[in-house]
Protein backbone atom coordinates (compact mmCIF):
# COMPACT_ATOMS: atom_id res chain seq x y z
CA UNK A 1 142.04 76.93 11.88
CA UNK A 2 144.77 79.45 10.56
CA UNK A 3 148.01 79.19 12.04
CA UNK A 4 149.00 82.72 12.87
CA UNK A 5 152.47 81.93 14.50
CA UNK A 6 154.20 83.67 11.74
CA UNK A 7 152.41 86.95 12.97
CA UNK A 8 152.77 86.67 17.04
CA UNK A 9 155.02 88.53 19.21
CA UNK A 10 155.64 87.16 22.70
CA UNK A 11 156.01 89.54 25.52
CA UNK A 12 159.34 89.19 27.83
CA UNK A 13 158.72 92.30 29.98
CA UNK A 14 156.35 94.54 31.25
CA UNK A 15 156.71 97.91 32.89
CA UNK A 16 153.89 100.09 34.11
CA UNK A 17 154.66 104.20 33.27
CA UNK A 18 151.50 105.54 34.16
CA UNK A 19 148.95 104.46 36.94
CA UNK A 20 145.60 107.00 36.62
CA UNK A 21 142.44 107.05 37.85
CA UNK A 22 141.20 105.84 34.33
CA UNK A 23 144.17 105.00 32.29
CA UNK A 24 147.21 103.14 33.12
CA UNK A 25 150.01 102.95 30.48
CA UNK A 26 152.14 99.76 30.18
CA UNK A 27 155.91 99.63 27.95
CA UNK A 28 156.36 96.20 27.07
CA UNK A 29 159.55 94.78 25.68
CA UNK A 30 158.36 91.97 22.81
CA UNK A 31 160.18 88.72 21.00
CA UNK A 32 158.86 89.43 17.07
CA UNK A 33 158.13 86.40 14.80
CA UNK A 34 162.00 86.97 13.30
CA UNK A 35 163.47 86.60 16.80
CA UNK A 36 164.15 90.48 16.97
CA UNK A 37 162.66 92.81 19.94
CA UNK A 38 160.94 96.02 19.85
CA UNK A 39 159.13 97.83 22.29
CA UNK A 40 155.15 98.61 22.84
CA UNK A 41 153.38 100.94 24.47
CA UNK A 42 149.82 100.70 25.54
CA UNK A 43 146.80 102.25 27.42
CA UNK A 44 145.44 99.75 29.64
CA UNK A 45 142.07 100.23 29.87
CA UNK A 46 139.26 98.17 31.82
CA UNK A 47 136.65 98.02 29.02
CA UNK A 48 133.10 100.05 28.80
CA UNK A 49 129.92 99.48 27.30
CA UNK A 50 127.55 101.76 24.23
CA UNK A 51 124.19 101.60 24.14
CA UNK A 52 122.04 101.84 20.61
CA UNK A 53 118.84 103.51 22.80
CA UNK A 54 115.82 103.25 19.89
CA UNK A 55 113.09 105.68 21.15
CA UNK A 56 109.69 104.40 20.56
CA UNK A 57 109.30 106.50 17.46
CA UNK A 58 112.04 104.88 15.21
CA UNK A 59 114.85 108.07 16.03
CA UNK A 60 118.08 106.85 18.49
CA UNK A 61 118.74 108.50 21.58
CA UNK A 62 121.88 110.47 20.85
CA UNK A 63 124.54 112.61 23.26
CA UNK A 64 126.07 115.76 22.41
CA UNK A 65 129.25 116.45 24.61
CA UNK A 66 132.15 118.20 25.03
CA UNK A 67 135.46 115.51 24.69
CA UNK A 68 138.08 117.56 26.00
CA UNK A 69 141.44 115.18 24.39
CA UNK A 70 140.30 117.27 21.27
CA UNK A 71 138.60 120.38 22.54
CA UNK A 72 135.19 119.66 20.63
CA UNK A 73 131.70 118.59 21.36
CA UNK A 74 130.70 114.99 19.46
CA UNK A 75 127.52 113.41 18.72
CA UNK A 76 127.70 109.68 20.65
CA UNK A 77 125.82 106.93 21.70
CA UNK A 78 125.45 106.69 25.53
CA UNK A 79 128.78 104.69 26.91
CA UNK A 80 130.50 104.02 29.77
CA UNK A 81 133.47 102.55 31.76
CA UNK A 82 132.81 99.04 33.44
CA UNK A 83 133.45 99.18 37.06
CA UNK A 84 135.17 96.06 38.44
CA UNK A 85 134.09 92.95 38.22
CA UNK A 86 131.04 94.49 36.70
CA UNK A 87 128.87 92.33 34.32
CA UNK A 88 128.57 94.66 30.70
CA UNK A 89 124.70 94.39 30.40
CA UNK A 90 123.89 96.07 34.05
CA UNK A 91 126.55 98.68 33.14
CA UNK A 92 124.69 99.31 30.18
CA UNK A 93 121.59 99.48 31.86
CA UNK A 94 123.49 101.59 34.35
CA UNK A 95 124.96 104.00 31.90
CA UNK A 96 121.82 104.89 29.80
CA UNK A 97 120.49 105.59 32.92
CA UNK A 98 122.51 107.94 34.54
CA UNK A 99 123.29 109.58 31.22
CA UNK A 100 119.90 109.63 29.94
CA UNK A 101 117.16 108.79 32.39
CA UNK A 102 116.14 106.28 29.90
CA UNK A 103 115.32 102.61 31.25
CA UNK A 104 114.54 99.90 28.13
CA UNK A 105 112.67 96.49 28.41
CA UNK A 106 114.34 95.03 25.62
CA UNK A 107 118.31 94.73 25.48
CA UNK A 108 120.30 92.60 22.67
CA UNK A 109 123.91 92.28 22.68
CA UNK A 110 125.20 92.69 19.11
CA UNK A 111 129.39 92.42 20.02
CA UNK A 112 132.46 93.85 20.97
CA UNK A 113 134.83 97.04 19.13
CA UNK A 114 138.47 97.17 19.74
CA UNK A 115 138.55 101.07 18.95
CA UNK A 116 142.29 101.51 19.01
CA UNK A 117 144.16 98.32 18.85
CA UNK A 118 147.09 99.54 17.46
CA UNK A 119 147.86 101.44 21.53
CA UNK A 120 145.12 100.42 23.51
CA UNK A 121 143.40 97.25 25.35
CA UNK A 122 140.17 99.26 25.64
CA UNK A 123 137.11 96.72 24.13
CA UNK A 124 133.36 98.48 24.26
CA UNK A 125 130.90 95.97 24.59
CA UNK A 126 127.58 96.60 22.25
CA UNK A 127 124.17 96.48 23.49
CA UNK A 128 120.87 97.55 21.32
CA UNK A 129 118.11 99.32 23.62
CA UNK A 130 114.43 99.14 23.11
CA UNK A 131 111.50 99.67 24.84
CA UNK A 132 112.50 103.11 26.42
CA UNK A 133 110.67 104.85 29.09
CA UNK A 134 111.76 108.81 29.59
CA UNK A 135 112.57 109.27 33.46
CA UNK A 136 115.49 111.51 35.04
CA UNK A 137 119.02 111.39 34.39
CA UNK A 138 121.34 111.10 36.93
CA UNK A 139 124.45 112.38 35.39
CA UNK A 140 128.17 112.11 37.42
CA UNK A 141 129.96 115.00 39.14
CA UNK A 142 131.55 117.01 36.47
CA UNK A 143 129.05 115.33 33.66
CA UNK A 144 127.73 117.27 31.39
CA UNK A 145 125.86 116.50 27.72
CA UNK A 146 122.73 117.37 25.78
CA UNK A 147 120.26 114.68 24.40
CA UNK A 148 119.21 114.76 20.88
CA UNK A 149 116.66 112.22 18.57
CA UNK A 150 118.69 112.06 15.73
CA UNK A 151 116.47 109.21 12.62
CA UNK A 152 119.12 106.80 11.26
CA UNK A 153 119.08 108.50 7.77
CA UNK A 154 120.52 111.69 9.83
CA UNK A 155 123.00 109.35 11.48
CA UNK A 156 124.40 108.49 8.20
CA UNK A 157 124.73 111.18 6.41
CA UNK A 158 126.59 113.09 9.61
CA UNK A 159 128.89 110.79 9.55
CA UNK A 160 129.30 111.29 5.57
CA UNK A 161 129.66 114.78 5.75
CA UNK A 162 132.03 114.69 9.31
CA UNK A 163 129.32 116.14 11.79
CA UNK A 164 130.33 112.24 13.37
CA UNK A 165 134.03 111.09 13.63
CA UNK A 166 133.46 109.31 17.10
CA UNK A 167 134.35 105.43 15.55
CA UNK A 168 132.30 103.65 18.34
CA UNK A 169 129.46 105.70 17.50
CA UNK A 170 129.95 105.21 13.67
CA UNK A 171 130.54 101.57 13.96
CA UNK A 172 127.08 101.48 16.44
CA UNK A 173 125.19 103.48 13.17
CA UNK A 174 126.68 100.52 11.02
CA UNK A 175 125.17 97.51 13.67
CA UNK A 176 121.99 99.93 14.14
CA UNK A 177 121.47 100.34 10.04
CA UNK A 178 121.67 96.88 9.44
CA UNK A 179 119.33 95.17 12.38
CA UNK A 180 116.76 98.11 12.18
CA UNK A 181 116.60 97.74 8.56
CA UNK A 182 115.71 94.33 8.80
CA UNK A 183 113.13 94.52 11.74
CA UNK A 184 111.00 96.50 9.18
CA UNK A 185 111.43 94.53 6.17
């Protein structure tokens, strides 16, 4: 095992700045590896979940939606915010629901994504989704997206040519390229 105590800074105090209804923000003061302090700033965030959905003809279940932090719509997978104390497969199940009216009878849990480490706790846990059946979305108050079918070839080259910049969703077309190419090999 690597000894990475030449790397680790120790916290000696913690000060919450924000409380939100999502977000909380947290200024730490930290001991570095030289014995020098600095300070860090963080969103604390209490995790979520993305779901690969593969419709039964080969395309993935996309969302189109309006982000408002930078006043565009994106092209995502279907995520969501754990609740807590909630287990990340039934959110899953839970989100593509809601968001999509799409149940699956097969789930597989490829990992986790740290999407901004370098100011945020947030970790999205990974779940493929097959075996969808259409039924009716049940989006949140204030919700609003657009599904599209989207074949993985599309996938990639939107995110070669920028119509993608979400990184969950391009990390989920990286997991999705590799396991779907090798269930039809």
């Amino acid at each position: 095992m690597q000894d990475d105590s030449h790397l680790i800074e120790i916290q000696t105090a913690s000060e919450r700045v924000f409380d939100g209804a999502l977000l909380h923000i947290n200024r730490d003061t930290v001991r570095l590896p030289d014995g020098g302090s600095a300070t860090r700033e963080y969103v604390v965030h209490p995790g979520a979940v993305m779901i690969i959905p593969v419709l039964p003809n080969g395309k993935l279940l996309m969302e189109r939606q309006f982000r408002f932090p930078l006043n565009r719509v994106f092209i995502e997978f279907p995520a969501g915010k754990l609740d807590p104390n909630e287990d990340p497969l039934e959110c899953g199940r839970r989100e593509l629901l809601e968001e999509t009216g799409y149940t699956a009878s097969e789930w597989q849990y490829l990992g986790v994504i740290h999407p901004l480490i370098s100011y945020s706790s947030e970790e999205i846990q990974v779940y493929l989704a097959k075996g969808l059946v259409a039924g009716e979305a049940r989006l949140d108050e204030g919700e609003f997206l657009e599904l599209i079918e989207m074949s993985l070839d599309e996938l990639k080259a939107a995110v070669l040519d920028g119509r993608v910049t979400d990184g969950k969703t391009t990390t989920g077309i990286f997991w999705a390229d590799q396991l779907l190419a090798k269930s039809q090999r």
